[in-house]
N, C-alpha and C. Protein backbone atom coordinates (compact mmCIF):
# COMPACT_ATOMS: atom_id res chain seq x y z
N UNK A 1 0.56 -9.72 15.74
CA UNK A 1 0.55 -11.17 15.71
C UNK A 1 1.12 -11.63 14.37
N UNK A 2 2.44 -12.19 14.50
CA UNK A 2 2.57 -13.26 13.25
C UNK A 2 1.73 -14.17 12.33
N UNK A 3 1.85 -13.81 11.07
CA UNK A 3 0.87 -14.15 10.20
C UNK A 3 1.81 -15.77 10.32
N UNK A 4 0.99 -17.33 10.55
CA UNK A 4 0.78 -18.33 9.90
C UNK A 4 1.17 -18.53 9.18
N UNK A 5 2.06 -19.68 8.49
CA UNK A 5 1.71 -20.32 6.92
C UNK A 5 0.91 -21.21 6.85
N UNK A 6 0.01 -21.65 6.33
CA UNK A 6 -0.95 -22.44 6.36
C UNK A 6 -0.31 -23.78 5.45
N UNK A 7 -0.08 -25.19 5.97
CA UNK A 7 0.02 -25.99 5.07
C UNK A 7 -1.12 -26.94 4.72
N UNK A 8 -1.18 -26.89 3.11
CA UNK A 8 -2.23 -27.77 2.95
C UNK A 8 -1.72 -29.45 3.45
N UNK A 9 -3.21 -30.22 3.51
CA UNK A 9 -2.87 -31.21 4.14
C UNK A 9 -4.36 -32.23 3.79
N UNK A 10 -4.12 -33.20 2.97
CA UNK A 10 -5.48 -33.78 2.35
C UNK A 10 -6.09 -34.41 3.48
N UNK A 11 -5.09 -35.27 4.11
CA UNK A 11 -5.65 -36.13 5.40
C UNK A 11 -7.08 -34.74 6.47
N UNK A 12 -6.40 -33.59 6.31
CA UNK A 12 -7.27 -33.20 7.31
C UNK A 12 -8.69 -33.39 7.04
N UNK A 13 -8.46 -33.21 5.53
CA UNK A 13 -10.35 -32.89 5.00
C UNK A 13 -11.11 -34.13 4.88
N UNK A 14 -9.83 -35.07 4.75
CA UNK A 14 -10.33 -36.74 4.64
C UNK A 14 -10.79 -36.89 6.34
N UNK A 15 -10.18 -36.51 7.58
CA UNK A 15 -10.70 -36.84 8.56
C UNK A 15 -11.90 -36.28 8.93
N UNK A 16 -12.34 -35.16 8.36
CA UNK A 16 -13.46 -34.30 8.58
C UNK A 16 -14.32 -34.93 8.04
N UNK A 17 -14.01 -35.36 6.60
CA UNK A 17 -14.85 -36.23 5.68
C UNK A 17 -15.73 -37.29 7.17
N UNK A 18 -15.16 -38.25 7.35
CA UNK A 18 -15.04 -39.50 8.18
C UNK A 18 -15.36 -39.18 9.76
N UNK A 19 -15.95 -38.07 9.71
CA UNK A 19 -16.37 -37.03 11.05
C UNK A 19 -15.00 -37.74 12.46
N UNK A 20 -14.41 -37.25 11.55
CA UNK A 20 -13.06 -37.02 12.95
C UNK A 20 -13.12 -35.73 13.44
N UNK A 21 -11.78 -35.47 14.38
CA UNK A 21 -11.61 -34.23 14.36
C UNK A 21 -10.44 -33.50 13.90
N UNK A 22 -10.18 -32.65 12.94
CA UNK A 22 -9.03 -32.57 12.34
C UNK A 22 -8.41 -31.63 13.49
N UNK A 23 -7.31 -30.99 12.52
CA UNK A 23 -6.40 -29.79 14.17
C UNK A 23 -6.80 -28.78 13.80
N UNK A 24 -7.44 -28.86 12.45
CA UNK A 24 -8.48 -27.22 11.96
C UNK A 24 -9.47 -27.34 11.13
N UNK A 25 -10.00 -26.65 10.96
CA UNK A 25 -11.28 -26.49 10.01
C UNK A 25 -10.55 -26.68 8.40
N UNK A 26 -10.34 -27.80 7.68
CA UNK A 26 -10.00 -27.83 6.40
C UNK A 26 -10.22 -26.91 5.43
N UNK A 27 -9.51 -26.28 4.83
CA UNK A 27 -9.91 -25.01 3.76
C UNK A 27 -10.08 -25.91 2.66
N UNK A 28 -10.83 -24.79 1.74
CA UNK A 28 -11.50 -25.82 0.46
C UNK A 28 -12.15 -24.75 0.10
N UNK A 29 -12.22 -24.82 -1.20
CA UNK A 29 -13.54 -23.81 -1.85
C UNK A 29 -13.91 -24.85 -3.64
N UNK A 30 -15.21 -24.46 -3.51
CA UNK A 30 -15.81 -25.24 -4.78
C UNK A 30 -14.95 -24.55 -6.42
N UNK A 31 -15.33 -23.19 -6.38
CA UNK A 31 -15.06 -22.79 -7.42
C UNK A 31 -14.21 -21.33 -6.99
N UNK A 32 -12.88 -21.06 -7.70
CA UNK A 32 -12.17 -19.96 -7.77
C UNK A 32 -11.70 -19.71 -9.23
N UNK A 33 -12.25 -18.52 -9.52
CA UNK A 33 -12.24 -18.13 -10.95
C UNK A 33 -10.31 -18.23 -11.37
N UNK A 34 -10.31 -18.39 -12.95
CA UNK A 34 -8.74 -18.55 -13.15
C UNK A 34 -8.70 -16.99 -12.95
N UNK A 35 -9.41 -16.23 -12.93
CA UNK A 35 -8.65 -14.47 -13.12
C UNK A 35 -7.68 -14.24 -11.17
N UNK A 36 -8.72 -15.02 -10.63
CA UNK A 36 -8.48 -14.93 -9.26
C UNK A 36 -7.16 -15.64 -8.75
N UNK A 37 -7.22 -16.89 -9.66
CA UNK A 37 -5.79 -17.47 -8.92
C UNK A 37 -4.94 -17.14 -10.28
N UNK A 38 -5.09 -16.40 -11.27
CA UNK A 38 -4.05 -15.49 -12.06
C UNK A 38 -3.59 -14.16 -11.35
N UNK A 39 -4.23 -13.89 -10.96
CA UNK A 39 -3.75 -12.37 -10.18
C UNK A 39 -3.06 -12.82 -8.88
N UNK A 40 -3.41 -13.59 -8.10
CA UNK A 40 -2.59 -14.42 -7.01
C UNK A 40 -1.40 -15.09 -6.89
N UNK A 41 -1.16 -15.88 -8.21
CA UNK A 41 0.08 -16.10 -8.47
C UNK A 41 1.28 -15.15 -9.27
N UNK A 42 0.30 -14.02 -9.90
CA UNK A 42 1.11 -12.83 -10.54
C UNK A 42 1.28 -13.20 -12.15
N UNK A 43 0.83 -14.39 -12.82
CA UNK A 43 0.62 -14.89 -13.76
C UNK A 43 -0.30 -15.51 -14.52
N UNK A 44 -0.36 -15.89 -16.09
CA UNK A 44 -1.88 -16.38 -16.10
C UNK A 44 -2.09 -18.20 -15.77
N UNK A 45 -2.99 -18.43 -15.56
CA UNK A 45 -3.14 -19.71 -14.98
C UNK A 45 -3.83 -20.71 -16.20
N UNK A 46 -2.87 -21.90 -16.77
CA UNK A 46 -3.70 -22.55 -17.92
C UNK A 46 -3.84 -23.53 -17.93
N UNK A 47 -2.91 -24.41 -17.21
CA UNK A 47 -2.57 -25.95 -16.90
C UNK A 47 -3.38 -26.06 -15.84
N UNK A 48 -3.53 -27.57 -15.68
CA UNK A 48 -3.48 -28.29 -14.35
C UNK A 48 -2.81 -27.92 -13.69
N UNK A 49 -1.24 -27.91 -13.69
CA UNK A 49 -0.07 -27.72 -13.05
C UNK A 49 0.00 -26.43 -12.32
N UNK A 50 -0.69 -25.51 -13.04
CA UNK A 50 -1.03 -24.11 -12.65
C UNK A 50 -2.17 -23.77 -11.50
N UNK A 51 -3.06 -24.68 -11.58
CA UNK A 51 -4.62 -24.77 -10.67
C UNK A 51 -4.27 -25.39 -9.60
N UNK A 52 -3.49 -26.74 -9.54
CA UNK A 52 -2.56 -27.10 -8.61
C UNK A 52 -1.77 -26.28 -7.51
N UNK A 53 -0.80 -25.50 -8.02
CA UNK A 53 0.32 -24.82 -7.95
C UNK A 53 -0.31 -23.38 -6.82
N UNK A 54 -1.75 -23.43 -8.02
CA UNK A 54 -2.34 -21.90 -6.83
C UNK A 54 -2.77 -22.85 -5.18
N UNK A 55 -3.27 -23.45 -5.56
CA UNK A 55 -4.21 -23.93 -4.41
C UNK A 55 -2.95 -24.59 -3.13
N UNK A 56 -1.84 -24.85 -3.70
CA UNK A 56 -0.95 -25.43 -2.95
C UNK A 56 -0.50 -24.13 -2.37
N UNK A 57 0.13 -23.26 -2.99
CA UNK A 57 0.71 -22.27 -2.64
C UNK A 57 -0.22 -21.20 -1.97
N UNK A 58 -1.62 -21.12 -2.06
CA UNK A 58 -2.70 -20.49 -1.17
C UNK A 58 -3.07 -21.38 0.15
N UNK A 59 -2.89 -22.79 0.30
CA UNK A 59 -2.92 -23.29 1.79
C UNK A 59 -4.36 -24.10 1.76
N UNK A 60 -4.63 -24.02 0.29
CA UNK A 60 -6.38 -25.25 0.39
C UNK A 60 -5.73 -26.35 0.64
N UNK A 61 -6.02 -27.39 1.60
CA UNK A 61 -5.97 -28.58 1.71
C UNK A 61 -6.72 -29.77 0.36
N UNK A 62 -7.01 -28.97 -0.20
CA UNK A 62 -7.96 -30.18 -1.54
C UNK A 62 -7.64 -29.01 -2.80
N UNK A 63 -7.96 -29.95 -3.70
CA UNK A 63 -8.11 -29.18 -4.90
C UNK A 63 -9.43 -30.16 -5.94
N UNK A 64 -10.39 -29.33 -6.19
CA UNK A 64 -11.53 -29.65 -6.76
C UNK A 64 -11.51 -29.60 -7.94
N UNK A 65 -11.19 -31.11 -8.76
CA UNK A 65 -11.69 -31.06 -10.07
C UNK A 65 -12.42 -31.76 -10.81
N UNK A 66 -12.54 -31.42 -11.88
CA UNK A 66 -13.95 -31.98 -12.92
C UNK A 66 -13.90 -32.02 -14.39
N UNK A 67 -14.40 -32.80 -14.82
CA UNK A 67 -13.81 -32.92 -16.45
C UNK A 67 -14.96 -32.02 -17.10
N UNK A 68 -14.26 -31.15 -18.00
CA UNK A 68 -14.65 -30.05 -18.70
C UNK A 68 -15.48 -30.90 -19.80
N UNK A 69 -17.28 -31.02 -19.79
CA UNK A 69 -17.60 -31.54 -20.89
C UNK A 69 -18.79 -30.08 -21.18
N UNK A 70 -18.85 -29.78 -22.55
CA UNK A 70 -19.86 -28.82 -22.61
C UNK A 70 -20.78 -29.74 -23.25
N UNK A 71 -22.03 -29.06 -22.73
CA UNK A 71 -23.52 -29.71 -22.44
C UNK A 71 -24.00 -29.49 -23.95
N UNK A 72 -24.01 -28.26 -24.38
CA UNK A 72 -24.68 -27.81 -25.61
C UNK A 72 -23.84 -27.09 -26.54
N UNK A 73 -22.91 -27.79 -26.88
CA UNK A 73 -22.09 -26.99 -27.93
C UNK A 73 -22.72 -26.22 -29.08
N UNK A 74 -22.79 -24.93 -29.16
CA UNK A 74 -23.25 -23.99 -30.10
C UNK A 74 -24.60 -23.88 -29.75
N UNK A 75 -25.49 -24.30 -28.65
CA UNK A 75 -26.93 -24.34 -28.46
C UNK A 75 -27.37 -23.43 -27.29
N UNK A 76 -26.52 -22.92 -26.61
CA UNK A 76 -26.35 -22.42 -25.47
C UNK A 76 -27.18 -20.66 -25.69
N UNK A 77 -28.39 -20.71 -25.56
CA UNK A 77 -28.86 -19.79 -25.91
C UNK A 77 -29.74 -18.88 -24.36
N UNK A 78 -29.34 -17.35 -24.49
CA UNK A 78 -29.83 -16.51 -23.55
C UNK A 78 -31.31 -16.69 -23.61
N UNK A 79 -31.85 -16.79 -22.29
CA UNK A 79 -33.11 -16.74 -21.75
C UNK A 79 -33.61 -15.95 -20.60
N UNK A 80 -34.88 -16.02 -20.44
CA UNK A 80 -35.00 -15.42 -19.60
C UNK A 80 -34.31 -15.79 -18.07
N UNK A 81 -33.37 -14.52 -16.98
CA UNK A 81 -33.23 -15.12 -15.51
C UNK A 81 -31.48 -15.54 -15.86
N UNK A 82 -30.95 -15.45 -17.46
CA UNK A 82 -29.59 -15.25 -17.79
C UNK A 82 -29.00 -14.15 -17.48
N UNK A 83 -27.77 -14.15 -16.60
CA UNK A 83 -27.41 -12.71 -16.69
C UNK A 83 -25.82 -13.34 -17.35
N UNK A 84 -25.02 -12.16 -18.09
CA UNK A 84 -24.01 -12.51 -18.97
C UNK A 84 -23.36 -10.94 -17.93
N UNK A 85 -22.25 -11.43 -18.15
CA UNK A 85 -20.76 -10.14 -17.66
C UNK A 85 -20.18 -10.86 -18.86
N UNK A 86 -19.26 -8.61 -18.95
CA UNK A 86 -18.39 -8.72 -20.24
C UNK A 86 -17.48 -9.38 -19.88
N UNK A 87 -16.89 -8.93 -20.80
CA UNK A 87 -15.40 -9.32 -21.35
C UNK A 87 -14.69 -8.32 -20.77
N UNK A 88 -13.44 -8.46 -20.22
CA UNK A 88 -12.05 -6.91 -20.20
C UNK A 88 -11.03 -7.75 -20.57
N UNK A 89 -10.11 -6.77 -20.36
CA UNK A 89 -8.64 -7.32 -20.87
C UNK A 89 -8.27 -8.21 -19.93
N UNK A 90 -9.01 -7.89 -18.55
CA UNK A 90 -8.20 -9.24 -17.62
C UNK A 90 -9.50 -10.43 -17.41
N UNK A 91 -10.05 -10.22 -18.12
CA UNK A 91 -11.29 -11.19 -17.66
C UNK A 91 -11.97 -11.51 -18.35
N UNK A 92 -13.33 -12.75 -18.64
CA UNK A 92 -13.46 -13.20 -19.97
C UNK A 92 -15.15 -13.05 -19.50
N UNK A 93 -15.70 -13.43 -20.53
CA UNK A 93 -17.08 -13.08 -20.34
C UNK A 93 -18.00 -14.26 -19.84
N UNK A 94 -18.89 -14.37 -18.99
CA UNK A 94 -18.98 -15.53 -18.21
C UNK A 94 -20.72 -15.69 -18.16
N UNK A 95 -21.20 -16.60 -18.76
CA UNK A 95 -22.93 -16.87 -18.28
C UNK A 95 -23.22 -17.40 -17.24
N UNK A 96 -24.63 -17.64 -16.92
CA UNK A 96 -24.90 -18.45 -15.56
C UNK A 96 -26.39 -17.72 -15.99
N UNK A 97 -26.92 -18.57 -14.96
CA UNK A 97 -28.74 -18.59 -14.90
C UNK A 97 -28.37 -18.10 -13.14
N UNK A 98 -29.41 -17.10 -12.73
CA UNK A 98 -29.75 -16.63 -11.52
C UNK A 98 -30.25 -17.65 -10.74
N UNK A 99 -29.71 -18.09 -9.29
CA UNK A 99 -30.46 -19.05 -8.55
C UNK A 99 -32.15 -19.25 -9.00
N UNK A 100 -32.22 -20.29 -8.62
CA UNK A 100 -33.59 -21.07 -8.58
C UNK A 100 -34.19 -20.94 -10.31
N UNK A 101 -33.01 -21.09 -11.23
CA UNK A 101 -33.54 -20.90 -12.79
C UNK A 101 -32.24 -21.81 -13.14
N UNK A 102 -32.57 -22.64 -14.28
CA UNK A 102 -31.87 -23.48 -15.23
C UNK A 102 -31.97 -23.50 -16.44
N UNK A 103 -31.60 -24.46 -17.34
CA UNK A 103 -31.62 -24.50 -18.53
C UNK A 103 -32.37 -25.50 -18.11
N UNK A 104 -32.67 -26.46 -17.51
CA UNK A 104 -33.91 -27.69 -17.75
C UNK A 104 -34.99 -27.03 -16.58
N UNK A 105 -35.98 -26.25 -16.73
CA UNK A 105 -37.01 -26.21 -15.80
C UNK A 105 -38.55 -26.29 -15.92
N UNK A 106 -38.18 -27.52 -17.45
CA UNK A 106 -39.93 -27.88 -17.22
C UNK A 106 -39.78 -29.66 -17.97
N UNK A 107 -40.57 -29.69 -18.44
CA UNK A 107 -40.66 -31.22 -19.04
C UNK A 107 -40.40 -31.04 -20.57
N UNK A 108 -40.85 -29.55 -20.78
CA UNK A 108 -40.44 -29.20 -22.23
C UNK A 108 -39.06 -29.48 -22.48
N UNK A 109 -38.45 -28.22 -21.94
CA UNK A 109 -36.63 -28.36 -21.55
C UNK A 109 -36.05 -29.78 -21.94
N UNK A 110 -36.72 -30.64 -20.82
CA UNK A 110 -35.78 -31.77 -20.67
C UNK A 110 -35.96 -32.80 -22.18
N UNK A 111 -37.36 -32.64 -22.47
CA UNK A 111 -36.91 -33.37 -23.56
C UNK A 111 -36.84 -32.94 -24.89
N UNK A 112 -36.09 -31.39 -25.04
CA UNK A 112 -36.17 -30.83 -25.99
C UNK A 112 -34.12 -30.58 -25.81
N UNK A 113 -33.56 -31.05 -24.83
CA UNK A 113 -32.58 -30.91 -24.40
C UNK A 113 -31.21 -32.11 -25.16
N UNK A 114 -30.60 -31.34 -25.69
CA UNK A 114 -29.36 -31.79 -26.27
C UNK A 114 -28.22 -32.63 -25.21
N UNK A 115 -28.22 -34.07 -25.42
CA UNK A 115 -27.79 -34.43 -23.97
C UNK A 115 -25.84 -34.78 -24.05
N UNK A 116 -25.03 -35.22 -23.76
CA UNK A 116 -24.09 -34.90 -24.22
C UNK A 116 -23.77 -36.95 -24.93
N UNK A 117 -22.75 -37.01 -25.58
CA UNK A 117 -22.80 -38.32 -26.08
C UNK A 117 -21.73 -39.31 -24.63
């Protein structure tokens, strides 16, 4: 069977949005690491133009973005339910809290919490 090209297409996800029926299930994904759409495009990914460029040329109908504000500059400290991955040459080292754990999960947290300006 002939492989498809998939063209992206915003209207579809907007009709899905608006419970239409599109002509397919809209592709979309929340988060795709830059190592992932660096290795996909065969280059590294740094721009907009670049995050764009993957998602167009991979067949997502949307592209999901968000303004980069950090929460706790220099405050960002390991706790318990943190798990950290290294660093390699193709990949950078990445935190996150394990489902059902945050950085705000009591009343202490929140108002001991650095909020952004």
């Amino acid at each position: 069977m002939p492989v498809q090209k998939v063209e992206p297409n915003f209207e579809r996800l907007r009709t899905a949005l608006l419970a239409g029926e599109p002509d397919r299930v809209p592709l979309l994904e929340l988060a795709i690491d830059r190592s992932i759409q660096s290795a996909f495009l065969g280059r590294p990914v740094v721009t907009l133009e670049d995050v764009v460029e993957f998602h167009i040329r991979a067949g997502y109908d949307a592209v999901r973005l968000q303004p980069k504000i950090d929460m706790n500059p220099g405050k960002f400290q390991p706790r318990e339910g943190m798990r950290i991955s290294e660093a390699s040459e193709t990949d950078r080292e990445r935190r996150w809290y394990s489902e059902g754990t945050g950085i705000i999960t009591s009343m202490e947290d929140f108002e001991r919490y650095i909020w952004p300006r």
